[in-house]
PDB file of N, CA and C in Angstrom:
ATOM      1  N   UNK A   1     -27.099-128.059  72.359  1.00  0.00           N
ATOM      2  CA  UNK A   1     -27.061-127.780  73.771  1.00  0.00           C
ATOM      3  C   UNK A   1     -28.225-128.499  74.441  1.00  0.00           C
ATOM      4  N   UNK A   2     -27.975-129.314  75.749  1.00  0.00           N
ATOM      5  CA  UNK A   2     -29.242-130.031  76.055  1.00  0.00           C
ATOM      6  C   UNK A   2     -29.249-129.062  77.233  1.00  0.00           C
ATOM      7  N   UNK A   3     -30.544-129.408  77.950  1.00  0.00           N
ATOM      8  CA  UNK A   3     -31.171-129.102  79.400  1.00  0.00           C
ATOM      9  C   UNK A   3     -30.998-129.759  80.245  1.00  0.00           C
ATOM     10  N   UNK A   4     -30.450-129.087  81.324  1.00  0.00           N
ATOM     11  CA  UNK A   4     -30.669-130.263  82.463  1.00  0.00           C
ATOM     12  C   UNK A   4     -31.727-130.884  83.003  1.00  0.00           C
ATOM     13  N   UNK A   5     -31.328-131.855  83.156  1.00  0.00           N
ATOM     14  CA  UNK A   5     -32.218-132.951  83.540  1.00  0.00           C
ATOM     15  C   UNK A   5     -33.369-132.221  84.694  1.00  0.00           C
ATOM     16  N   UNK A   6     -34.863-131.898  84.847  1.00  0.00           N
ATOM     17  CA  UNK A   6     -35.378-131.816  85.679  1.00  0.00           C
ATOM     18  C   UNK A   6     -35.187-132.614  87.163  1.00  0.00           C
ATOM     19  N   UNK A   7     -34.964-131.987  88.183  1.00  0.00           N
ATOM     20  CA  UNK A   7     -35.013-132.456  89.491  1.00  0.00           C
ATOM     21  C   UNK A   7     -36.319-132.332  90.388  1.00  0.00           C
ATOM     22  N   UNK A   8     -36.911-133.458  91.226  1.00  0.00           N
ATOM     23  CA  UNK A   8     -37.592-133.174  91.955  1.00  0.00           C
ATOM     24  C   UNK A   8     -37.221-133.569  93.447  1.00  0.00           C
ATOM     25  N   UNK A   9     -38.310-133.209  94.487  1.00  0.00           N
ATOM     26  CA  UNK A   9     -38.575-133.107  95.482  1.00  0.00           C
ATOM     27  C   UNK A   9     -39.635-133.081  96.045  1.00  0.00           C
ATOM     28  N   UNK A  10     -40.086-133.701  97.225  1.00  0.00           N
ATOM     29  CA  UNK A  10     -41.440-133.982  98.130  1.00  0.00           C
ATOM     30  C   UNK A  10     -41.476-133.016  99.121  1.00  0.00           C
ATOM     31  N   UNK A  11     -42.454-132.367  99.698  1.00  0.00           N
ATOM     32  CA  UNK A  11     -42.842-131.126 100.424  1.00  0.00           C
ATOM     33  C   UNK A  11     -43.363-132.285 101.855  1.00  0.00           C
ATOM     34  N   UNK A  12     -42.842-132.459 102.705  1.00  0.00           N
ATOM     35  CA  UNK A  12     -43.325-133.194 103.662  1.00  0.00           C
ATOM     36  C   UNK A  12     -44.460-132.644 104.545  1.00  0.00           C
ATOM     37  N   UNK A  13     -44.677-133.733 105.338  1.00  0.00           N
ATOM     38  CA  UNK A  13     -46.063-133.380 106.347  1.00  0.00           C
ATOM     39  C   UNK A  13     -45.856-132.190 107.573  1.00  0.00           C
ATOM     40  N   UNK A  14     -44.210-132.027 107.865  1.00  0.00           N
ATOM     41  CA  UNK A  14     -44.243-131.087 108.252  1.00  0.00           C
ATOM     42  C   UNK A  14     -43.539-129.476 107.478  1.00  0.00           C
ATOM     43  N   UNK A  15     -43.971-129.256 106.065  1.00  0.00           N
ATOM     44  CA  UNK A  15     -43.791-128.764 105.507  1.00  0.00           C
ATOM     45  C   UNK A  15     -42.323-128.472 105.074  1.00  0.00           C
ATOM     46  N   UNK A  16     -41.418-129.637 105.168  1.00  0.00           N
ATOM     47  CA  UNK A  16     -39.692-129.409 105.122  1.00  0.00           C
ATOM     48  C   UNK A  16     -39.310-129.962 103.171  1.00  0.00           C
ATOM     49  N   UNK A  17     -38.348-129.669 102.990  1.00  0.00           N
ATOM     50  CA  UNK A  17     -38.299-130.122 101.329  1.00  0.00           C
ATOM     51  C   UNK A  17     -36.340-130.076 101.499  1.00  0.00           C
ATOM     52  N   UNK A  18     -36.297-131.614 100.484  1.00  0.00           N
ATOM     53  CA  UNK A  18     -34.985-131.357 100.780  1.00  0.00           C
ATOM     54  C   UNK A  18     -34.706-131.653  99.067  1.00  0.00           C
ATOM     55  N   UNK A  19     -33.901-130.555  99.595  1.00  0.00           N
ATOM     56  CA  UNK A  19     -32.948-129.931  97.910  1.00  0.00           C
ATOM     57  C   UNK A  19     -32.157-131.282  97.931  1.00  0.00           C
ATOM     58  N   UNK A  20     -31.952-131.517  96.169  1.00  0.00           N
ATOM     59  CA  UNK A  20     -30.927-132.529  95.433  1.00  0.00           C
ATOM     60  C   UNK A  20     -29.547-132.294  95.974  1.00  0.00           C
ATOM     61  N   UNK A  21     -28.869-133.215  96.001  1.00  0.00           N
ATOM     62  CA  UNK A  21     -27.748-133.075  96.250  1.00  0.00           C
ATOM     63  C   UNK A  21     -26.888-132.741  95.388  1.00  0.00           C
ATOM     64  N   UNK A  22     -27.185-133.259  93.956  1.00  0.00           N
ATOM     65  CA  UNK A  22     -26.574-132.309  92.760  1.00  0.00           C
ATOM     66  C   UNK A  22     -26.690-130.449  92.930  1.00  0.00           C
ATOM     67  N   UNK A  23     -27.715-130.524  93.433  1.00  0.00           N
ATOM     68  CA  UNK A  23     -28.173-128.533  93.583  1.00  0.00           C
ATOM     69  C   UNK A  23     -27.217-128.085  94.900  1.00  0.00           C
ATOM     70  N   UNK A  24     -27.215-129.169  96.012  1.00  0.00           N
ATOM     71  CA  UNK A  24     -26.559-128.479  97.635  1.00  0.00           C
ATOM     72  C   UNK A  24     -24.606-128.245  97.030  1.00  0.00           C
ATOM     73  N   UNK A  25     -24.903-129.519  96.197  1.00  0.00           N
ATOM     74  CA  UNK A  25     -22.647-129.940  95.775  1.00  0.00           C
ATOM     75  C   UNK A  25     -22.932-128.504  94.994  1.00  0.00           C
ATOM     76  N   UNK A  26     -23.012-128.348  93.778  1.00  0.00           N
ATOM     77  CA  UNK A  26     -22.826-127.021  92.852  1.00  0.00           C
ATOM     78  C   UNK A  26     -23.173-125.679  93.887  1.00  0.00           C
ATOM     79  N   UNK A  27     -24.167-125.704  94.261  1.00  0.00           N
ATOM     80  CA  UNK A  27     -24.223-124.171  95.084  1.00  0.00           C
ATOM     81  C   UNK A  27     -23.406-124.059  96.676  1.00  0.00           C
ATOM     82  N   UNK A  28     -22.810-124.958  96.775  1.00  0.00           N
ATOM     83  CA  UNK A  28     -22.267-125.489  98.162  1.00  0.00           C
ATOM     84  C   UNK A  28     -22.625-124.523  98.884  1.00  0.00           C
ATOM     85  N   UNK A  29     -23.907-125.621  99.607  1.00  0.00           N
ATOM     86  CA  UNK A  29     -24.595-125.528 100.504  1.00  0.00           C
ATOM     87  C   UNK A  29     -24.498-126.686 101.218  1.00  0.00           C
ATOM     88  N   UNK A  30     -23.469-126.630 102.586  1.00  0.00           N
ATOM     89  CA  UNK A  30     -23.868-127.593 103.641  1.00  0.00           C
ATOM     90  C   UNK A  30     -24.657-127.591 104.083  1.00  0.00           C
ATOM     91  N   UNK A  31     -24.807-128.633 105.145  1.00  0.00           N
ATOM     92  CA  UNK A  31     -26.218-128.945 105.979  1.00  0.00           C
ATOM     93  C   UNK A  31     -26.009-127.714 107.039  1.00  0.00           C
ATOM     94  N   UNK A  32     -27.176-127.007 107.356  1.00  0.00           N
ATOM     95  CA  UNK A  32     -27.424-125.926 107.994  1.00  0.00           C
ATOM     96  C   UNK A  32     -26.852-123.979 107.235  1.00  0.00           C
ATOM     97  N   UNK A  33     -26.699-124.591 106.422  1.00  0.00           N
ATOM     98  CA  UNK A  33     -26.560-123.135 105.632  1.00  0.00           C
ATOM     99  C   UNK A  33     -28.023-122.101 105.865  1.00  0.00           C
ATOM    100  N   UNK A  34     -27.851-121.358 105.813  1.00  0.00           N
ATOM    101  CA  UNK A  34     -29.129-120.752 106.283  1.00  0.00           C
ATOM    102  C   UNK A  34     -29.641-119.726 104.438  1.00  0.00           C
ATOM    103  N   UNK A  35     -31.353-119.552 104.457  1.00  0.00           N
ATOM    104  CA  UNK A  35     -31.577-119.545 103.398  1.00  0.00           C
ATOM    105  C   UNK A  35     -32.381-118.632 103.612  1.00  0.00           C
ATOM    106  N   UNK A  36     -32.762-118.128 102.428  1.00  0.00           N
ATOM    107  CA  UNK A  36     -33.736-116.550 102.498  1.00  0.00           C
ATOM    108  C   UNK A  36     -34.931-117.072 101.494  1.00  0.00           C
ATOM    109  N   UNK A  37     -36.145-116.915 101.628  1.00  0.00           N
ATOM    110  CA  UNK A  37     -37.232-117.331 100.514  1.00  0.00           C
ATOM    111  C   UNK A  37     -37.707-116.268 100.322  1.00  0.00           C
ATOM    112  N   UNK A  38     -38.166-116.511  98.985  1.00  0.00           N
ATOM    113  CA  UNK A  38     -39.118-115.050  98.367  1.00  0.00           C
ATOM    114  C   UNK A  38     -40.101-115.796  97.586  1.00  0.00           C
ATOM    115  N   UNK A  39     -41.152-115.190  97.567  1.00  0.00           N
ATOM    116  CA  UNK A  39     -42.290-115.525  96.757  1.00  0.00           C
ATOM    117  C   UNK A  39     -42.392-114.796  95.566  1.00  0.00           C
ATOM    118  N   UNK A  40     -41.582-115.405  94.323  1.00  0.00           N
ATOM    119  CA  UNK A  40     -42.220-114.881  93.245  1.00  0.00           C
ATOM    120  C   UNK A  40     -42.983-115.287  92.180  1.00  0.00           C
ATOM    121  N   UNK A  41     -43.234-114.409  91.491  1.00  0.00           N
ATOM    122  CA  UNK A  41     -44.276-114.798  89.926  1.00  0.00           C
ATOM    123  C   UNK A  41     -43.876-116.106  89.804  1.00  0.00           C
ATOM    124  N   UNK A  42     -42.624-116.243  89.096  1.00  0.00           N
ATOM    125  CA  UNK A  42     -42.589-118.096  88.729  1.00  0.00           C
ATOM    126  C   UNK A  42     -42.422-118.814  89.810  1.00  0.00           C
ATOM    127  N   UNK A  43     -42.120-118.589  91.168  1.00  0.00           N
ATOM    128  CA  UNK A  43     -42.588-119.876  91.950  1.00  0.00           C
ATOM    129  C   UNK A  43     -41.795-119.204  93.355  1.00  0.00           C
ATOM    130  N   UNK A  44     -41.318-119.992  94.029  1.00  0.00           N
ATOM    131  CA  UNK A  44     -40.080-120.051  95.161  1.00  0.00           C
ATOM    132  C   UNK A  44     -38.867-119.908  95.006  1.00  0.00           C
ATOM    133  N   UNK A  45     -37.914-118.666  95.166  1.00  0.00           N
ATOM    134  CA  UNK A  45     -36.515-118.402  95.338  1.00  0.00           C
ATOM    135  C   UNK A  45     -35.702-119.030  96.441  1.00  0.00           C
ATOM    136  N   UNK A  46     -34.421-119.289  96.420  1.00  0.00           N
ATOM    137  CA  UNK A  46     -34.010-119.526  97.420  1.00  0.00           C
ATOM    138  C   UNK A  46     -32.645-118.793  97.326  1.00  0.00           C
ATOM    139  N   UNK A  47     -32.071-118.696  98.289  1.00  0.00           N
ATOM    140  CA  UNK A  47     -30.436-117.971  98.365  1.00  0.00           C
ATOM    141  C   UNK A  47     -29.972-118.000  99.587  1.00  0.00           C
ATOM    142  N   UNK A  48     -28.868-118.302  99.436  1.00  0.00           N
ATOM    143  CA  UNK A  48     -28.043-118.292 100.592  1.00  0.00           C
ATOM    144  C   UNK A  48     -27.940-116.871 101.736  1.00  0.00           C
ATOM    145  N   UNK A  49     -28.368-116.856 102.868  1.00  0.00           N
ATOM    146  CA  UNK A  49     -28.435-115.600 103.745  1.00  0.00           C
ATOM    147  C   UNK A  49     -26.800-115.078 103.549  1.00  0.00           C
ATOM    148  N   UNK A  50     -26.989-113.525 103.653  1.00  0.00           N
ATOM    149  CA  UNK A  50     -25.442-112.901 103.518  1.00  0.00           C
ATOM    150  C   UNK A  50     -25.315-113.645 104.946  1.00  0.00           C
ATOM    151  N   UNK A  51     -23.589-113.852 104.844  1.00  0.00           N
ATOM    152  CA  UNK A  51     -22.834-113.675 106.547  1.00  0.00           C
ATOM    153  C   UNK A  51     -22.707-112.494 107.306  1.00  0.00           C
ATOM    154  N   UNK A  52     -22.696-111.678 106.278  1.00  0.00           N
ATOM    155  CA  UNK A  52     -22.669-110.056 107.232  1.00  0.00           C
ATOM    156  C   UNK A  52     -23.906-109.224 106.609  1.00  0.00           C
ATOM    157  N   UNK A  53     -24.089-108.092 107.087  1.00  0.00           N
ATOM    158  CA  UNK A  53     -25.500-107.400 106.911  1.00  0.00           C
ATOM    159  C   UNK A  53     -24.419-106.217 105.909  1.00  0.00           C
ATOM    160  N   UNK A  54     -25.512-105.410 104.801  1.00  0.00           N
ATOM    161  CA  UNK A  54     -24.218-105.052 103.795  1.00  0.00           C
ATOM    162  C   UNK A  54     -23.911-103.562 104.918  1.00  0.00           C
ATOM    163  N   UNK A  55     -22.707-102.794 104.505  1.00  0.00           N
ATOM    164  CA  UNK A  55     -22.553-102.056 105.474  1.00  0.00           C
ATOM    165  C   UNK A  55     -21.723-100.788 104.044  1.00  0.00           C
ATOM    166  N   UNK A  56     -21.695 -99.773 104.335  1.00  0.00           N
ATOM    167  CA  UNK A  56     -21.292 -98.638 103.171  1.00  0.00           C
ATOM    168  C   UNK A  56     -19.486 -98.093 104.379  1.00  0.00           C
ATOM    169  N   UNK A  57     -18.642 -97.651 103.975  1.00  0.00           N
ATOM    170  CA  UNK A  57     -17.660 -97.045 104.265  1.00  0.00           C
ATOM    171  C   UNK A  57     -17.913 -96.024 105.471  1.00  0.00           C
ATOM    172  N   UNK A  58     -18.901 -95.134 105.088  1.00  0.00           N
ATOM    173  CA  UNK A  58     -19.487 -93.877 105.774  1.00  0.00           C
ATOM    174  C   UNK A  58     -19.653 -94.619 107.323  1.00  0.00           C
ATOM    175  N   UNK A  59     -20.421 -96.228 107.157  1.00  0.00           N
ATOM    176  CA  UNK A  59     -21.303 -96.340 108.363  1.00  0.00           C
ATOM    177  C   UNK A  59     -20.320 -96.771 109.344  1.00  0.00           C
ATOM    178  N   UNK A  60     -18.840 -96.991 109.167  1.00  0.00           N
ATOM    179  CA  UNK A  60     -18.143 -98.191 109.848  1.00  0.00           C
ATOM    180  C   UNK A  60     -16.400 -97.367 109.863  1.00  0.00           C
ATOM    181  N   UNK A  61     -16.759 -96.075 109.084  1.00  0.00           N
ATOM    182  CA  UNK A  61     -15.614 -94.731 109.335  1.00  0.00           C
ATOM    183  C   UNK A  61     -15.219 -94.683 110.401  1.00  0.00           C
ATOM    184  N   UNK A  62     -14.090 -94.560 111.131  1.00  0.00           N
ATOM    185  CA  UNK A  62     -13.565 -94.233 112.406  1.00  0.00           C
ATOM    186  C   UNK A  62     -14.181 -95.189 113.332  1.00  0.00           C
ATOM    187  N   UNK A  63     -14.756 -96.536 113.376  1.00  0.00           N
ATOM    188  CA  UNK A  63     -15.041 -97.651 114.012  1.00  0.00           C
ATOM    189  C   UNK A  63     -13.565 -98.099 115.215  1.00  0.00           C
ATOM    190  N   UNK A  64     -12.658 -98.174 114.798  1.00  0.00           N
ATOM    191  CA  UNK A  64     -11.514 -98.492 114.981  1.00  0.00           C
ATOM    192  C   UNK A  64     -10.234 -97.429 115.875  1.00  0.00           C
ATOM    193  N   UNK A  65      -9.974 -98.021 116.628  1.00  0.00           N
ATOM    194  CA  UNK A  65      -9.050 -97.200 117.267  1.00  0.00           C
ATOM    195  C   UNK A  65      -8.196 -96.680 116.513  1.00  0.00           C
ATOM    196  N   UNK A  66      -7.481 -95.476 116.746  1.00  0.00           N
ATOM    197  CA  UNK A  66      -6.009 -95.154 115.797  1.00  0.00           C
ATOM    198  C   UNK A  66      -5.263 -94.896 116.832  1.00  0.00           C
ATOM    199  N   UNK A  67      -3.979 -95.039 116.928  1.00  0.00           N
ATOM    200  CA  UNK A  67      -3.013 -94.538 117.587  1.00  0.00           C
ATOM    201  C   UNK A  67      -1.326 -93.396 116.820  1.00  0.00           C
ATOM    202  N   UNK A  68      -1.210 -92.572 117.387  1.00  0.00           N
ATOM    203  CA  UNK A  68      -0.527 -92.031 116.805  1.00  0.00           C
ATOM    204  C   UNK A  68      -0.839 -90.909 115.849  1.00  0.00           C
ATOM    205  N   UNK A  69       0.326 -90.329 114.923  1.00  0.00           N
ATOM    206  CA  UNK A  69      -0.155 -89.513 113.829  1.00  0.00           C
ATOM    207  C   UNK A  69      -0.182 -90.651 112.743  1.00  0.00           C
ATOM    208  N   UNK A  70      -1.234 -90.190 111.650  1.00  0.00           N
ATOM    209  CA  UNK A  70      -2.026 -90.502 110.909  1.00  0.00           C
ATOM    210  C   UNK A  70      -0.576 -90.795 109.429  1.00  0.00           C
ATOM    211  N   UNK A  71      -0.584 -91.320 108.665  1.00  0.00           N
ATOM    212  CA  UNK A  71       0.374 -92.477 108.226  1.00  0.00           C
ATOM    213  C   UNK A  71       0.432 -91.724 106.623  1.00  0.00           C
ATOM    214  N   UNK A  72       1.925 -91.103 106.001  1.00  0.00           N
ATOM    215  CA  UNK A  72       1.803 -90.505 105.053  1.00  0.00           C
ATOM    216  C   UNK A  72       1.519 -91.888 103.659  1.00  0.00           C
ATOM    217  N   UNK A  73       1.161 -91.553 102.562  1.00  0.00           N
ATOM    218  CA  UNK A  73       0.923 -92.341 101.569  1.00  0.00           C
ATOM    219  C   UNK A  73       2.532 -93.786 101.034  1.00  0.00           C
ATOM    220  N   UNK A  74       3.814 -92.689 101.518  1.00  0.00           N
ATOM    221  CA  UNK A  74       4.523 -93.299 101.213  1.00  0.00           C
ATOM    222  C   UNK A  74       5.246 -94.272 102.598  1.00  0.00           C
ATOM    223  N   UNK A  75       4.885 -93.542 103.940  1.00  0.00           N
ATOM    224  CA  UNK A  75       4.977 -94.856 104.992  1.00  0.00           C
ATOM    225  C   UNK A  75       4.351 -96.018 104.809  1.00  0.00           C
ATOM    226  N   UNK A  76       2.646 -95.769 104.076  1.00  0.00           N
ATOM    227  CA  UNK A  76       2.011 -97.099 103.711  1.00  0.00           C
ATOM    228  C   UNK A  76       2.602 -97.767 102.579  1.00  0.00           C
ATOM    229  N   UNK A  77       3.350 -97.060 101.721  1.00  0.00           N
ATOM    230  CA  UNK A  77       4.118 -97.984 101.068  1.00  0.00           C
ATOM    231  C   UNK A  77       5.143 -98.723 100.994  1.00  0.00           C
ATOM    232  N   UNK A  78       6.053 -98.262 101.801  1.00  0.00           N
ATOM    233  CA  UNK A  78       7.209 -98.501 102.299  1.00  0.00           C
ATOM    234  C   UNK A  78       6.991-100.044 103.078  1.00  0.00           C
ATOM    235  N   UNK A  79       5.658-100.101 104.037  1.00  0.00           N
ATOM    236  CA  UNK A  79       4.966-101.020 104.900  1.00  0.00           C
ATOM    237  C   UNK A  79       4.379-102.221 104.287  1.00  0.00           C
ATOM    238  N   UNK A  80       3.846-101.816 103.127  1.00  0.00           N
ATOM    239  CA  UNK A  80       3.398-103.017 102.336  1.00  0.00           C
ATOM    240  C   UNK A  80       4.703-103.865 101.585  1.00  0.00           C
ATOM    241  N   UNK A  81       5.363-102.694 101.096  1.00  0.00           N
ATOM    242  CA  UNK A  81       6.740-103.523 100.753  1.00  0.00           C
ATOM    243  C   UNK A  81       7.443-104.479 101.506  1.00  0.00           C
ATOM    244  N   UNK A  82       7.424-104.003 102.912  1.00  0.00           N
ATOM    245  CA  UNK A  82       8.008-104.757 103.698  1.00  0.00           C
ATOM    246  C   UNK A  82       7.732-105.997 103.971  1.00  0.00           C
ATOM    247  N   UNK A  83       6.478-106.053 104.510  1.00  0.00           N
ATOM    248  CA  UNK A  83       5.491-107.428 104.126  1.00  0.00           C
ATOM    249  C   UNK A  83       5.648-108.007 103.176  1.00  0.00           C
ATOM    250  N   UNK A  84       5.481-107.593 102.057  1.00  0.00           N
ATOM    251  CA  UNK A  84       5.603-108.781 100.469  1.00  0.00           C
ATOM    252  C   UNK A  84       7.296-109.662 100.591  1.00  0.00           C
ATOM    253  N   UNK A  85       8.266-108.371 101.202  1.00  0.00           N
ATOM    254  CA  UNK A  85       9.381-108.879 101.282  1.00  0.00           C
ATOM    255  C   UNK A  85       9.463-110.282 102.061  1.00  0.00           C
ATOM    256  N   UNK A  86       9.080-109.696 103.361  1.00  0.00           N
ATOM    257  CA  UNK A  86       8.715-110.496 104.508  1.00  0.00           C
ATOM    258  C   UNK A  86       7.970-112.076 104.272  1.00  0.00           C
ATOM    259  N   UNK A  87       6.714-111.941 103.744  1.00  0.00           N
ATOM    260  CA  UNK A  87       6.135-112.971 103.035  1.00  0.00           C
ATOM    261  C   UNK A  87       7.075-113.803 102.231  1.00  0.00           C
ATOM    262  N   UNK A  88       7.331-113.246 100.932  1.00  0.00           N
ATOM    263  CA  UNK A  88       8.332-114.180 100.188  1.00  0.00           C
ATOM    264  C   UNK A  88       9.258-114.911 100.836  1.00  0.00           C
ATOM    265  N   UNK A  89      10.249-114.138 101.688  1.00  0.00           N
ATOM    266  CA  UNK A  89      11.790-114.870 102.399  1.00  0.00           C
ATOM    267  C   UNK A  89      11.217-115.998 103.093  1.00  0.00           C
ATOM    268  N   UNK A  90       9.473-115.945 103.620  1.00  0.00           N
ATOM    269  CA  UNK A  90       9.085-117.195 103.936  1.00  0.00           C
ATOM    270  C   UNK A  90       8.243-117.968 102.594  1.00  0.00           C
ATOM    271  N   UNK A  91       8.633-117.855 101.761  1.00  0.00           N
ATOM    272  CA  UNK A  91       8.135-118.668 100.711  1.00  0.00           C
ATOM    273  C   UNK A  91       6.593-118.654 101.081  1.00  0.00           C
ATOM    274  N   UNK A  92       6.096-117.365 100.998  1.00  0.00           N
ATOM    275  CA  UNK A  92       4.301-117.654 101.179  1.00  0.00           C
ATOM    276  C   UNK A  92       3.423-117.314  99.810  1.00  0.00           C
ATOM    277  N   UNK A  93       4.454-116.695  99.172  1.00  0.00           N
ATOM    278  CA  UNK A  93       3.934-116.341  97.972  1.00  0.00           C
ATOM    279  C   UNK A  93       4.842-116.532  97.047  1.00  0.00           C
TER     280      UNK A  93
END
């Protein structure tokens, strides 16, 4: 098993550093991806910022309008069926 090849990079005068392009293609990272740093023991982290902030079930419960009475287990099934049906006759799946 070999190692990959060490990569470097120059820390410029106005303190900017630009990642390999072997590292941006594999972690696909376009230009302007936004990044989170941490300072640790072995050196500088980097990671991609979440797109959303994390959020639990509890916090985002009843967010949403409802209309009507509330939907027995087997109307939601009946509904999903319909769809898959629906989907297929258009060849989407």
């Amino acid at each position: 098993m070999s190692a990959r090849p060490k990569l470097t990079t120059i820390v410029s005068t106005k303190g900017q550093v630009i990642l390999p392009k072997a590292i941006r293609e594999r972690l696909r990272w376009p230009a302007g991806t936004e990044l989170t740093v941490e300072d640790t023991i072995e050196g500088v982290l980097l990671k991609a910022k979440p797109a959303f902030a994390p959020t639990r079930p509890k916090d985002v419960f009843g967010s949403l309008p409802s209309k009507g009475p509330a939907k027995s287990i087997a109307d939601m099934k009946a509904g999903i069926a319909a769809e898959a049906k629906r989907r297929h006759a258009r060849n989407r799946y």
